[in-house]
Each structure stands twice: as C-alpha cells, then as structure tokens.
N, C-alpha and C. Protein backbone atom coordinates (compact mmCIF):
# COMPACT_ATOMS: atom_id res chain seq x y z
N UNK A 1 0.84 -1.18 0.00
CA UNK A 1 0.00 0.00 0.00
C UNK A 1 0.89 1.24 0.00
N UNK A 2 0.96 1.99 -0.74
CA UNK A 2 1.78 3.11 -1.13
C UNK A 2 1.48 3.97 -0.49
N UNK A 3 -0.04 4.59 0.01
CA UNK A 3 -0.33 5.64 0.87
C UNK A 3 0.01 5.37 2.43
N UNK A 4 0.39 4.05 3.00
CA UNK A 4 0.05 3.66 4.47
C UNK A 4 1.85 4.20 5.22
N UNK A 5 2.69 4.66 4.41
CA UNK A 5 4.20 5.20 4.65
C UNK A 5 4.80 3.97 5.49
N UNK A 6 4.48 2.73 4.87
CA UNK A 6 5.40 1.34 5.62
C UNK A 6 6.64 1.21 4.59
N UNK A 7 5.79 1.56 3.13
CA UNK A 7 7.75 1.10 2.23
C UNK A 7 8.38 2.46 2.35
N UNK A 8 7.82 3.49 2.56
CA UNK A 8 8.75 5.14 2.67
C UNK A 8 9.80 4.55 3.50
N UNK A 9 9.06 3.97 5.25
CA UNK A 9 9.58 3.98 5.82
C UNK A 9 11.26 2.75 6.09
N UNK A 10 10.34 2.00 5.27
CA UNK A 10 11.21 0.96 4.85
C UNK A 10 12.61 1.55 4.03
N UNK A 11 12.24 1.70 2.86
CA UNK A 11 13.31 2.73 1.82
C UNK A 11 13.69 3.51 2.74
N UNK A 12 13.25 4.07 3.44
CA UNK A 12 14.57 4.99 4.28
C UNK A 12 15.08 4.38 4.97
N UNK A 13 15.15 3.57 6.05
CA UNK A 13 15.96 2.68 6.55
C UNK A 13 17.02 1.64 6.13
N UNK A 14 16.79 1.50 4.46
CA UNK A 14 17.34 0.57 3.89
C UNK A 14 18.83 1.56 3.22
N UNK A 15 17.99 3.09 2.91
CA UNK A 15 19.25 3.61 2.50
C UNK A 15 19.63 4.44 3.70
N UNK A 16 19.25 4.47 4.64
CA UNK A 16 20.13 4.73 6.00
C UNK A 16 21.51 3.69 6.57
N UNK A 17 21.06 2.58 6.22
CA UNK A 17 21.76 1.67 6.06
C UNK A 17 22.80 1.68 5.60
N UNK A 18 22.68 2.22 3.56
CA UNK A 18 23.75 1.90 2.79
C UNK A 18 24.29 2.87 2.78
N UNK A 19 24.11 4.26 3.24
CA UNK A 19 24.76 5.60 3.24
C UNK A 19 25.39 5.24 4.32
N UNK A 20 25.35 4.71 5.95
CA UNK A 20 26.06 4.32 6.83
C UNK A 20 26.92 3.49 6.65
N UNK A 21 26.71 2.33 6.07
CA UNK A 21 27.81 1.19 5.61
C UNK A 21 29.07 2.26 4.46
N UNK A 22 28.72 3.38 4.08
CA UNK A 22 29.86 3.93 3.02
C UNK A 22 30.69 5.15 3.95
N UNK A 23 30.32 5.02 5.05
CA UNK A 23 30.95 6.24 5.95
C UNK A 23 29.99 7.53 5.49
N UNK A 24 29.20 7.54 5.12
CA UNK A 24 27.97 9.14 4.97
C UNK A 24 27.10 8.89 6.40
N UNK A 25 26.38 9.68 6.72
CA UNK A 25 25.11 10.17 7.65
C UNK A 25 24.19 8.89 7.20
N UNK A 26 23.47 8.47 7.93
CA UNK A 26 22.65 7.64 7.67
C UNK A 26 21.23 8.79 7.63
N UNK A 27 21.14 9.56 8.28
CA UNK A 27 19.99 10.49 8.18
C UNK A 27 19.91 10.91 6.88
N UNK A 28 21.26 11.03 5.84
CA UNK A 28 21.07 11.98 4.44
C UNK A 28 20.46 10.55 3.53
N UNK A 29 21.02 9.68 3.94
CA UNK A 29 19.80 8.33 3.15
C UNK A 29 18.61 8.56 3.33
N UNK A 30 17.68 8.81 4.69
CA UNK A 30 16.60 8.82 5.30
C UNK A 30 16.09 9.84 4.01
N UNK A 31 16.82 11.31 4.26
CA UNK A 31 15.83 12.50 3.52
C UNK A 31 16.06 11.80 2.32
N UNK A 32 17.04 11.82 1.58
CA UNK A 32 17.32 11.57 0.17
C UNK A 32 15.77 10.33 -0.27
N UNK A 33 16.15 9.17 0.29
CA UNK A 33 15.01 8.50 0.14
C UNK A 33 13.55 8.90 -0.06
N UNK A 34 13.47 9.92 1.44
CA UNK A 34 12.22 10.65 1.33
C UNK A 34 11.54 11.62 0.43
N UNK A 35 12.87 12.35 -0.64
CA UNK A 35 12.59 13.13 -1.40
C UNK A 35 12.62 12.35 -2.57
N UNK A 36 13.04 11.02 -3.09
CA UNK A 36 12.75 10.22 -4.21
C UNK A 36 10.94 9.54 -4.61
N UNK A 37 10.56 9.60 -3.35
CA UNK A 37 9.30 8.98 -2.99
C UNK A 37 8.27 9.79 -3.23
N UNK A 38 8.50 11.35 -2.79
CA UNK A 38 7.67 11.85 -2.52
C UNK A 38 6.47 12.01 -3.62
N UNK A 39 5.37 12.62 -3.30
CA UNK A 39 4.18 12.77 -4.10
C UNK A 39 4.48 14.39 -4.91
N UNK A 40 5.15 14.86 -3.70
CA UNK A 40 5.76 16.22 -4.40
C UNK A 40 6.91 16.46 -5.43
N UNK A 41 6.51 17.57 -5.96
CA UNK A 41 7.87 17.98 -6.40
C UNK A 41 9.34 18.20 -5.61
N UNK A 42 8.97 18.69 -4.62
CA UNK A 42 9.69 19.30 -4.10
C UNK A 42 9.59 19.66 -1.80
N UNK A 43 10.19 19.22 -0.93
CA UNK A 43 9.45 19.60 0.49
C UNK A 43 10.07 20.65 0.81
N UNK A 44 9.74 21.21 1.97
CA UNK A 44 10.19 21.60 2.89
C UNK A 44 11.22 20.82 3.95
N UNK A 45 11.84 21.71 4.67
CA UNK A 45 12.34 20.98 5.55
C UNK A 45 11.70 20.63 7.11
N UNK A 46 10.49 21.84 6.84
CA UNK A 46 9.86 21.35 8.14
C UNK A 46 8.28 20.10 7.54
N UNK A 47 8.68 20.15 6.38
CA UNK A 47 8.18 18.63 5.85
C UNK A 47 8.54 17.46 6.19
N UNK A 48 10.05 18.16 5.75
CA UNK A 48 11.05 16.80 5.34
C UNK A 48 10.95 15.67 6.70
N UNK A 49 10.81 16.92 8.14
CA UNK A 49 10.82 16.58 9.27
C UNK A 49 9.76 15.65 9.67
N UNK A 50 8.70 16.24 9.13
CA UNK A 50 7.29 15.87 9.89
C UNK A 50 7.34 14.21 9.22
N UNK A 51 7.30 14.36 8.16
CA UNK A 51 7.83 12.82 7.42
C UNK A 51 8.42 11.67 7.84
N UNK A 52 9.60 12.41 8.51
CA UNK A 52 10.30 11.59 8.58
C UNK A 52 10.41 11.09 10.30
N UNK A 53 10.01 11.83 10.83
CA UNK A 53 9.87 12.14 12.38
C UNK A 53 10.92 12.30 12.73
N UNK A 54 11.83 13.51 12.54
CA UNK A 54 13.21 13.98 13.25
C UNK A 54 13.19 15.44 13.00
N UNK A 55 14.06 15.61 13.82
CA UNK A 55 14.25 16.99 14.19
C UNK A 55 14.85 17.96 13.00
N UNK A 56 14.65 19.37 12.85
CA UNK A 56 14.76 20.22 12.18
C UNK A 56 16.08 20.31 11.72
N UNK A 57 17.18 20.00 12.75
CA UNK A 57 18.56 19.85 12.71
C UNK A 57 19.16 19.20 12.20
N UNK A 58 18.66 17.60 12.02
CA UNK A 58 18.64 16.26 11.65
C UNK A 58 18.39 16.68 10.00
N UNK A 59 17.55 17.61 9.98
CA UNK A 59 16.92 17.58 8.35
C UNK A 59 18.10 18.53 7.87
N UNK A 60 18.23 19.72 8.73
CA UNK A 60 19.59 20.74 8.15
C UNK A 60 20.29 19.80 7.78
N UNK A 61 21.31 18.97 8.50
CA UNK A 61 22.48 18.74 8.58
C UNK A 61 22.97 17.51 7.11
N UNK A 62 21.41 16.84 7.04
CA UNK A 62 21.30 16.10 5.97
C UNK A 62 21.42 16.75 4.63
N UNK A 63 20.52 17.56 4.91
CA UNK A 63 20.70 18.41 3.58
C UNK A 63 21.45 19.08 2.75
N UNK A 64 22.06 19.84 3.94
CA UNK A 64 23.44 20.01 3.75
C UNK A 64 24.76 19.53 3.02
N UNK A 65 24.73 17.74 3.44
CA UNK A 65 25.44 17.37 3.14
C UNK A 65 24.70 16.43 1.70
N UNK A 66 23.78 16.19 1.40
CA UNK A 66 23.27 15.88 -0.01
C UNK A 66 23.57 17.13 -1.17
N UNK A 67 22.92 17.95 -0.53
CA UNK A 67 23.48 19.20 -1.34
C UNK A 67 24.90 19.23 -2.18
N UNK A 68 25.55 19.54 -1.03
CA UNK A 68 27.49 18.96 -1.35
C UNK A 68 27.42 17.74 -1.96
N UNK A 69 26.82 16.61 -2.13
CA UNK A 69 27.16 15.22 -2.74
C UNK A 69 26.47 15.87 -4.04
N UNK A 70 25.66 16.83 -4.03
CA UNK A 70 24.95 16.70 -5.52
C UNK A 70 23.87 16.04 -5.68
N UNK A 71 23.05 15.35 -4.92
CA UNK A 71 22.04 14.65 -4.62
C UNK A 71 20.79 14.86 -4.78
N UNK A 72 20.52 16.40 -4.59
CA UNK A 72 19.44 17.31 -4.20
C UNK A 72 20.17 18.48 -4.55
N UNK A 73 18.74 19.48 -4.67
CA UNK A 73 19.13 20.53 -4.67
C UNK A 73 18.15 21.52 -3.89
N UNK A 74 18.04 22.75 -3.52
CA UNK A 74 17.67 23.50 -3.14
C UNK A 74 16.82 24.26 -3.88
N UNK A 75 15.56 24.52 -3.60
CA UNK A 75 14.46 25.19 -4.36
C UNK A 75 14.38 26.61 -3.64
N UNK A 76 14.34 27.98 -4.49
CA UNK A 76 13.81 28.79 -3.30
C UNK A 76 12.50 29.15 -4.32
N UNK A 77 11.08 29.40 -3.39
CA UNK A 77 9.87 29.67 -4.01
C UNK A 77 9.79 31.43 -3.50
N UNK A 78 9.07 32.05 -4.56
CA UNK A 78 8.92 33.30 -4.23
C UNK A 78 8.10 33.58 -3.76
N UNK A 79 8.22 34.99 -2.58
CA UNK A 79 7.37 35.17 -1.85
C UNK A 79 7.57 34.45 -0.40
N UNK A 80 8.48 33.10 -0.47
CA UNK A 80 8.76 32.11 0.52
C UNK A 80 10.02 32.38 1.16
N UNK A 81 10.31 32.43 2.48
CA UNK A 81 11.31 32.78 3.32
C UNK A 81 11.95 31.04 3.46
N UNK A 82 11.10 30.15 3.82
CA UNK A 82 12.12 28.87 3.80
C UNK A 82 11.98 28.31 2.51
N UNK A 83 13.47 27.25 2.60
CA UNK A 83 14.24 26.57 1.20
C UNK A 83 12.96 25.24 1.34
N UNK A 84 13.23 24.64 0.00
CA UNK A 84 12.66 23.48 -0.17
C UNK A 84 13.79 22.86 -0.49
N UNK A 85 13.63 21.55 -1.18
CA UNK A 85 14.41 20.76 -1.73
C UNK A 85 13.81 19.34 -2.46
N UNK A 86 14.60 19.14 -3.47
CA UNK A 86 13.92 18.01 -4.13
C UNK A 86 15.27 17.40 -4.92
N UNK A 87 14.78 16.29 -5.32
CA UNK A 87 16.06 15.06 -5.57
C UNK A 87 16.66 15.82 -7.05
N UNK A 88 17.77 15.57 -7.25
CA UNK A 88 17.84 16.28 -8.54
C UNK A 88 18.33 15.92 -9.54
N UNK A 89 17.41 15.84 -10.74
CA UNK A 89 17.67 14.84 -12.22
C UNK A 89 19.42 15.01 -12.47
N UNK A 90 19.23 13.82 -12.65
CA UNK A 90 21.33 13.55 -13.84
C UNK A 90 22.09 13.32 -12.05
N UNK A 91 21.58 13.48 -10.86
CA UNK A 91 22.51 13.32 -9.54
C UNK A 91 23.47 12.07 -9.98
N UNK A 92 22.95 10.97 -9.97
CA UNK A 92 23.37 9.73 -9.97
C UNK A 92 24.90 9.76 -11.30
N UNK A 93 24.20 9.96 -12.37
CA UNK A 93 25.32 10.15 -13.17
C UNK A 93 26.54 10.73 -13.08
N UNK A 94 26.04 12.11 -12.46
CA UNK A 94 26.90 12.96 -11.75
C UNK A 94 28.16 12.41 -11.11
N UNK A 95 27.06 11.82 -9.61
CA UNK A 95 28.17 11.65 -9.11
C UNK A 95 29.35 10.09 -9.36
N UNK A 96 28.38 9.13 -10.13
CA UNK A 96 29.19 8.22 -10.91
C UNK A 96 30.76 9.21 -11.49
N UNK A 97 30.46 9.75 -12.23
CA UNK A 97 31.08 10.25 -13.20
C UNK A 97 32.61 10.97 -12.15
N UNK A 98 32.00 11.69 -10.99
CA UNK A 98 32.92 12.37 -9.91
C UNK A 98 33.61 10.63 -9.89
N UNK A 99 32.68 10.05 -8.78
CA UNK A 99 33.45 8.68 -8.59
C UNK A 99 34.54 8.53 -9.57
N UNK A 100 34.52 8.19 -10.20
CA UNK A 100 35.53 7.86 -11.62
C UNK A 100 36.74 8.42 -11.47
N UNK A 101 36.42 10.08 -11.61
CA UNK A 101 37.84 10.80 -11.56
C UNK A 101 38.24 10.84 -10.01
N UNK A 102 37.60 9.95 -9.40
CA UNK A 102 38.50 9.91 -7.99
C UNK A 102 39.52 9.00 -8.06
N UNK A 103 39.34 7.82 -9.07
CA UNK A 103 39.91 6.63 -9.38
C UNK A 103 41.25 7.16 -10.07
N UNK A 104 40.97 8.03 -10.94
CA UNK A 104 42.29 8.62 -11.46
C UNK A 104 43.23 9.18 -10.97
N UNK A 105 42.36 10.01 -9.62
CA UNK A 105 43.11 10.51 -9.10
C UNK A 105 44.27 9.74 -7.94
N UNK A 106 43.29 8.38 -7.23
CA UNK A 106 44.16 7.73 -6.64
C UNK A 106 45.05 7.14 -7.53
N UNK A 107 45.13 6.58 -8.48
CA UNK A 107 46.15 6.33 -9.50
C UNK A 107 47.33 6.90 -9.26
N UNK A 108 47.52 8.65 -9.41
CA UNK A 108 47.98 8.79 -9.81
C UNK A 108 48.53 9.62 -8.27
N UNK A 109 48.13 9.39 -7.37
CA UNK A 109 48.51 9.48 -5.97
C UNK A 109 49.71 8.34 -5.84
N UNK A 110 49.01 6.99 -6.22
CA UNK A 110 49.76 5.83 -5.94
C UNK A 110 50.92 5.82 -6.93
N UNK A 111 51.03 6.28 -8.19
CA UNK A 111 52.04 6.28 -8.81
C UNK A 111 53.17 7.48 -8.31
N UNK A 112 52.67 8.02 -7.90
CA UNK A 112 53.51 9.61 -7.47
C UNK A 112 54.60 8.53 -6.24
N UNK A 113 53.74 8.03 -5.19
CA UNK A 113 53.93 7.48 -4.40
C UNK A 113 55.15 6.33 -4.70
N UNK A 114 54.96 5.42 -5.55
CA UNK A 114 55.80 4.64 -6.36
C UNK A 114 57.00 5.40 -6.28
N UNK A 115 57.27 6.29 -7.46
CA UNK A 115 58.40 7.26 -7.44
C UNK A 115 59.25 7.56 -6.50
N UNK A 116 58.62 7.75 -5.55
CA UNK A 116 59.11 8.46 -4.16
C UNK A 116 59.74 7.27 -3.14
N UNK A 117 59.08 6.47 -3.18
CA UNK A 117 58.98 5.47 -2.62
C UNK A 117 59.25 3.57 -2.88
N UNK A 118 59.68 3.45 -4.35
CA UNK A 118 59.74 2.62 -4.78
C UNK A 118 61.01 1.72 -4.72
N UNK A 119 61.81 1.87 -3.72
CA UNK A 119 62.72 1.62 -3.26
C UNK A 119 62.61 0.60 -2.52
N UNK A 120 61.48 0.94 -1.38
CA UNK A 120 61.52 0.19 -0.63
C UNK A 120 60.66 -1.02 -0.50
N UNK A 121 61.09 -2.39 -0.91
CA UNK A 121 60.32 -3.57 -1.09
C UNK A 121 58.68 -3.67 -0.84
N UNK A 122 58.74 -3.66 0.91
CA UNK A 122 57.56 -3.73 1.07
C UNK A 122 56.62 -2.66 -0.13
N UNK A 123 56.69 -1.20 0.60
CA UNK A 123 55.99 -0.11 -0.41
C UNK A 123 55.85 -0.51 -1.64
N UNK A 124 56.91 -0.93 -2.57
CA UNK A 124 56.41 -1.19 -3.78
C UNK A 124 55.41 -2.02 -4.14
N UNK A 125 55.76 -3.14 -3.48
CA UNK A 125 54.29 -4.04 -3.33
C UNK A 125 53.31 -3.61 -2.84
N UNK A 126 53.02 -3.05 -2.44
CA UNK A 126 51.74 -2.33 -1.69
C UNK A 126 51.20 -1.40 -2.46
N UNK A 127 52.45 -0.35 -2.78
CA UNK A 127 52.01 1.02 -3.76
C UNK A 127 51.40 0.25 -5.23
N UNK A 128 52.40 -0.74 -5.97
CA UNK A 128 52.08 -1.27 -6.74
C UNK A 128 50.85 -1.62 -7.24
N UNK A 129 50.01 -2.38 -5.98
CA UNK A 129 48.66 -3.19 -5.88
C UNK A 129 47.66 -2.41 -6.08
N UNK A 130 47.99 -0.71 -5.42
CA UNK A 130 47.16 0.05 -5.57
C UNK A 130 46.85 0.82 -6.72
N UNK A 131 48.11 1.07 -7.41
CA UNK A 131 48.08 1.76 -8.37
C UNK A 131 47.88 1.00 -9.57
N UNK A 132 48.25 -0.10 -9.61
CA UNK A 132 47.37 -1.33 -10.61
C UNK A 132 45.75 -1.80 -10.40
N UNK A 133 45.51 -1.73 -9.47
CA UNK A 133 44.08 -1.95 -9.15
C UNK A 133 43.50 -0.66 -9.82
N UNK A 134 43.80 0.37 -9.19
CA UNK A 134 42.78 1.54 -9.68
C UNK A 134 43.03 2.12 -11.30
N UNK A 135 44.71 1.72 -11.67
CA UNK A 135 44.77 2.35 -13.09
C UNK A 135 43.60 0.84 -14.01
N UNK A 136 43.42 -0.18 -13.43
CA UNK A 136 42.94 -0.84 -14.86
C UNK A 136 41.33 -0.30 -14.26
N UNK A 137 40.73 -0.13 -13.25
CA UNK A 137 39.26 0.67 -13.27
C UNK A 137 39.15 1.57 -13.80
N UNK A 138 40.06 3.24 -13.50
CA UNK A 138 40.41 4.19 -14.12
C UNK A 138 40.16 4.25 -15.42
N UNK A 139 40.68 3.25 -16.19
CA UNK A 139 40.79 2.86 -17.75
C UNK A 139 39.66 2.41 -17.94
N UNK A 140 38.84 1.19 -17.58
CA UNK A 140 38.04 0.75 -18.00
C UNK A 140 36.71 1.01 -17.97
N UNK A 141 36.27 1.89 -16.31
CA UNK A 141 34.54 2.11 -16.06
C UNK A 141 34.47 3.53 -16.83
N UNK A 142 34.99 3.98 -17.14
CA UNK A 142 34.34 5.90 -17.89
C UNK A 142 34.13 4.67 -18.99
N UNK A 143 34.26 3.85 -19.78
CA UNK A 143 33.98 3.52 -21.11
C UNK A 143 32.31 3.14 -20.72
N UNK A 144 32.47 2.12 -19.81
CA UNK A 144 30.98 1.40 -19.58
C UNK A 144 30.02 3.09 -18.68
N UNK A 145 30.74 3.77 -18.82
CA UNK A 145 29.50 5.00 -17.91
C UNK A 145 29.39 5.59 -19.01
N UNK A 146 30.19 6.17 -20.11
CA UNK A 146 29.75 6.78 -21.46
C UNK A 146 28.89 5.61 -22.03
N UNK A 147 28.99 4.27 -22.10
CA UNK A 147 28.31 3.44 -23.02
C UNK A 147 26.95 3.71 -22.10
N UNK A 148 26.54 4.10 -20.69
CA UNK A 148 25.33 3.69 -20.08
C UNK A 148 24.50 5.31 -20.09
N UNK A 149 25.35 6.06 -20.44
CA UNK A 149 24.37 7.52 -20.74
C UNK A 149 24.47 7.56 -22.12
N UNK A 150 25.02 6.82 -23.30
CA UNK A 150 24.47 6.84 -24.65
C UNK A 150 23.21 6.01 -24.49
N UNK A 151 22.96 4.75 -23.70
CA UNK A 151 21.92 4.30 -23.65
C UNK A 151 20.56 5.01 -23.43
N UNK A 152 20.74 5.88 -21.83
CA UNK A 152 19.99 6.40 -21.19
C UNK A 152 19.45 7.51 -22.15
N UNK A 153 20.18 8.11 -23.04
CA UNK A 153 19.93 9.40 -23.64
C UNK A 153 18.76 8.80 -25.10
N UNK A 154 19.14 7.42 -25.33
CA UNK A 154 18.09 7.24 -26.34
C UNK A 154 16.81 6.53 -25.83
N UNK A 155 17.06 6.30 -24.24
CA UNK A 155 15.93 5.97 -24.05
C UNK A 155 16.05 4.82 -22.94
N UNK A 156 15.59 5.22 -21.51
CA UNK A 156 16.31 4.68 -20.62
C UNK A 156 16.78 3.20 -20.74
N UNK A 157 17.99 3.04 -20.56
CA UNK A 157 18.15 1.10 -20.40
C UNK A 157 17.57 0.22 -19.29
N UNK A 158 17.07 -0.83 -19.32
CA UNK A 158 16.24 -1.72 -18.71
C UNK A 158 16.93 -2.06 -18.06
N UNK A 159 16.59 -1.97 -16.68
CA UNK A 159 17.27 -2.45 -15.31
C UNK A 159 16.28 -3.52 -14.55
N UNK A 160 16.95 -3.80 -13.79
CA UNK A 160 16.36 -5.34 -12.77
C UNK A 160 14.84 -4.33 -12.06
N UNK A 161 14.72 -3.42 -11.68
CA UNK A 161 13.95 -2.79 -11.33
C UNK A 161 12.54 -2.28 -11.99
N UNK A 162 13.14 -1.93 -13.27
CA UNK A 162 12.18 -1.31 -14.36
C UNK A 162 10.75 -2.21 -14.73
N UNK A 163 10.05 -1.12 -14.88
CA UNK A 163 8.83 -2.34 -14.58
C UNK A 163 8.93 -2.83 -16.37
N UNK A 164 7.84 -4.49 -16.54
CA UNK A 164 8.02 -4.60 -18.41
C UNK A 164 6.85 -4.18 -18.67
C-alpha cells in the first residue's frame, strides 16, 4: 500500500543503512530517500521533518550534506522565506562520473607514491597493488559510464527494477 508510509519507511531505513555502511550520515539516506518517494515535487524541511519524524537539525544537517554530494538541490519559491528541496535529475550520473575521476586521481597518488617510494620492497608491493588496481578501473569504467548515458539518452536502459 503506497499511501500507508510502511515502504517510505522501509526505503529509508534501507538507505540509511547503505549511506552508513559507506561512511555518509545515515539520516542523508533517510531524507534523500524521502525526497525520491515523494508525491511532491519538491518539500520543505519542516516537511522533510514531519515525514520523517526527526528533528529540524537532523533535516539541516542532511541536507546540507546531499546538497554537497549533488544529490538534491535547493528550491527557493517566491514570496517564501524557507528553502525546499527536491532530488535532482542527472545526480546519480553525476556523481558516478565524480566517482571515476577519484579513481584517477588515486592512481595517480599511488604512482607519485611509487616514485618516491619505490625503493623500498615492502611499499612497492603495496604502492604497486594500488596503483594497478585503480589504473585498470580508471581505464576501463568511464567507457561502460559513457556506453550507459548513450543508452539512457536514447531511451532509458532496462534495469532489474524497471517495470516490463
């Protein structure tokens, strides 16, 4: 039952969960969730609250930090003194796409590192592992994330989720 808020509540707990298991807020799963669901375009935060049953602070602090991930964004309505917020199209890609060049960047952390450091047995093996692990991802996932937004752009690709 979609109106009775048992799977809202569910979906938020589930991505409270997986935002906690990645080192994030488990509360910015809660809102994020809550603003994927919603019936609205767009809440409030003394929505976001009432929703979710937590405090005003709880909703700041989440938001906050979705905001910074790119997740959401911030609505201001005119005439209106408080922000809204709502989930915000292309996020996911987005931050795929960030992900990625983080990969490059440890690469090329670990190779710097190599250089400096490649002397010493242990380190090299270690620096090595790292900088081979992330240069063949580096190389290989931007191909499969360009191949999955040529998809998306002609017309979303069929996922385990998607209804037939």
């Amino acid at each position: 039952m979609a109106g009775d808020g048992r799977m809202e509540r569910t979906l938020g707990q589930e991505m409270a969960l997986l935002f906690g298991s990645g080192g994030s807020p488990p509360m910015a799963g809660r809102v994020w969730a809550g603003l994927l669901v919603a019936a609205e375009p767009y809440l409030s935060a003394a929505e976001l609250a009432e929703k979710l049953e937590v405090s005003a602070g709880s909703i700041s602090m989440a938001t906050r930090f979705l905001i910074r991930l790119g997740l959401i964004e911030r609505i201001r309505l005119p005439g209106e003194r408080r922000d809204h917020f709502a989930a915000r199209p292309g996020a996911i890609a987005d931050l795929v796409r960030w992900r990625l060049e983080r990969l490059s960047a440890t690469e090329d952390v670990a190779a710097r590192a190599l250089t400096e450091f490649g002397d010493r047995p242990l380190a090299r093996e270690r620096l090595t592992e790292i900088h081979d692990v992330y240069a063949w991802y580096a190389r290989e996932l931007p191909a499969l994330h360009e191949r999955f937004l040529a998809e998306f752009a002609l017309g979303r690709p069929q996922s385990r989720g998607s209804p037939a």
